[in-house]
PDB file of N, CA and C in Angstrom:
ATOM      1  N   UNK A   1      88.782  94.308 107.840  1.00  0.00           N
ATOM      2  CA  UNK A   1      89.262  93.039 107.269  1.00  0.00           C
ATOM      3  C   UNK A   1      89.522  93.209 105.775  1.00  0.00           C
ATOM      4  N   UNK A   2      88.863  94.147 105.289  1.00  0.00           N
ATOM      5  CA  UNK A   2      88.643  94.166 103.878  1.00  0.00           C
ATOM      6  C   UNK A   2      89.793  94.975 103.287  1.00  0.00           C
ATOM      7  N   UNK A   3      90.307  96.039 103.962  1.00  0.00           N
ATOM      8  CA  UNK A   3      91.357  96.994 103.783  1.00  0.00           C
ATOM      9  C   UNK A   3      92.973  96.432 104.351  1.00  0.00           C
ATOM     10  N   UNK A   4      92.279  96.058 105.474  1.00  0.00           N
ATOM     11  CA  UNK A   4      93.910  95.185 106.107  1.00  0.00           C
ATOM     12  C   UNK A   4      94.629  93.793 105.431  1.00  0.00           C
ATOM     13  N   UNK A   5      93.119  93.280 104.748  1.00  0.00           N
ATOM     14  CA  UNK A   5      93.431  92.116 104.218  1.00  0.00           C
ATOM     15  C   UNK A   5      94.339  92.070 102.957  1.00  0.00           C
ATOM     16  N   UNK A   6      93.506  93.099 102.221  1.00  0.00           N
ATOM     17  CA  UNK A   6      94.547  93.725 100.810  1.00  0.00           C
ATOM     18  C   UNK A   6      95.839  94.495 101.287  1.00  0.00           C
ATOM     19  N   UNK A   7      96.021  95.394 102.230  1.00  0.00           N
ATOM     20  CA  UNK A   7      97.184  95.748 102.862  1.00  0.00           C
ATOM     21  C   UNK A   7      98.494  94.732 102.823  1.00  0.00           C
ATOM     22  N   UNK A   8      97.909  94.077 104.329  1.00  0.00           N
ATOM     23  CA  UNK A   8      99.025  93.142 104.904  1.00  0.00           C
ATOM     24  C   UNK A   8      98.610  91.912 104.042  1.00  0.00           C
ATOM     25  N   UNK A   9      97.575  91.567 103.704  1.00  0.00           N
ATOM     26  CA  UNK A   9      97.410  90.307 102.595  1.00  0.00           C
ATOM     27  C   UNK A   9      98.606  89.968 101.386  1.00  0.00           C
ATOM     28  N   UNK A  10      99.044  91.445 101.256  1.00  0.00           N
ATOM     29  CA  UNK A  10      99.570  91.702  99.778  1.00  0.00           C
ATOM     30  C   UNK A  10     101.085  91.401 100.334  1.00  0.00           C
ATOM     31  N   UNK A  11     101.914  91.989 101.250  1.00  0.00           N
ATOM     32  CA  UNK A  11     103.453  91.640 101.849  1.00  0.00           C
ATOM     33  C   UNK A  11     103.081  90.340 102.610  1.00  0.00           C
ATOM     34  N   UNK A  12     102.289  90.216 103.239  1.00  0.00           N
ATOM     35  CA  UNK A  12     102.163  89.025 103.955  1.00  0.00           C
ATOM     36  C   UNK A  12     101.086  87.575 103.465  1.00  0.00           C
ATOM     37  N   UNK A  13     100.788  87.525 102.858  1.00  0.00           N
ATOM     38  CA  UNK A  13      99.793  86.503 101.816  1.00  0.00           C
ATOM     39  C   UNK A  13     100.045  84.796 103.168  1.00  0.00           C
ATOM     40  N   UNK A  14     100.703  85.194 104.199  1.00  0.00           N
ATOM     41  CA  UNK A  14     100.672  83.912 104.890  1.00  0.00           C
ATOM     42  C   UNK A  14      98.933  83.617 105.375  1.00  0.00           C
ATOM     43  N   UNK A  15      98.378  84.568 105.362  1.00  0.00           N
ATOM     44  CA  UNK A  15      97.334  84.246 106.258  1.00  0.00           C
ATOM     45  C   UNK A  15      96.511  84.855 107.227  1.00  0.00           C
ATOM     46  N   UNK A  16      98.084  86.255 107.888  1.00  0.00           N
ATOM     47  CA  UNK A  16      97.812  86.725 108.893  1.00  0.00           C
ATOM     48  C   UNK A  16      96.688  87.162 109.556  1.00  0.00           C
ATOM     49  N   UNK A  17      95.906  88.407 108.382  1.00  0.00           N
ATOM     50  CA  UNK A  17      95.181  89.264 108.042  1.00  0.00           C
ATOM     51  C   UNK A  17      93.806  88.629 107.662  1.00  0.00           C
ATOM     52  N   UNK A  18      94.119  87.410 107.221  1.00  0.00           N
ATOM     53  CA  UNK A  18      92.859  86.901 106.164  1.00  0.00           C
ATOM     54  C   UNK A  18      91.980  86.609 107.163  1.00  0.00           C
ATOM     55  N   UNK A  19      92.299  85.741 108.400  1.00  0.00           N
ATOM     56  CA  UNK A  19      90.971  85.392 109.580  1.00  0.00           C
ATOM     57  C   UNK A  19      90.711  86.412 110.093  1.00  0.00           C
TER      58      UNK A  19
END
């Protein structure tokens, strides 16, 4: 969560990743 979140968090900031 912590790695994917900053990953896809960063192009995707919708949300995806964050739950």
């Amino acid at each position: 969560m912590s790695r994917v979140c900053d990953l896809t968090g960063k192009r995707a900031m919708v949300g995806n990743n964050v739950s």
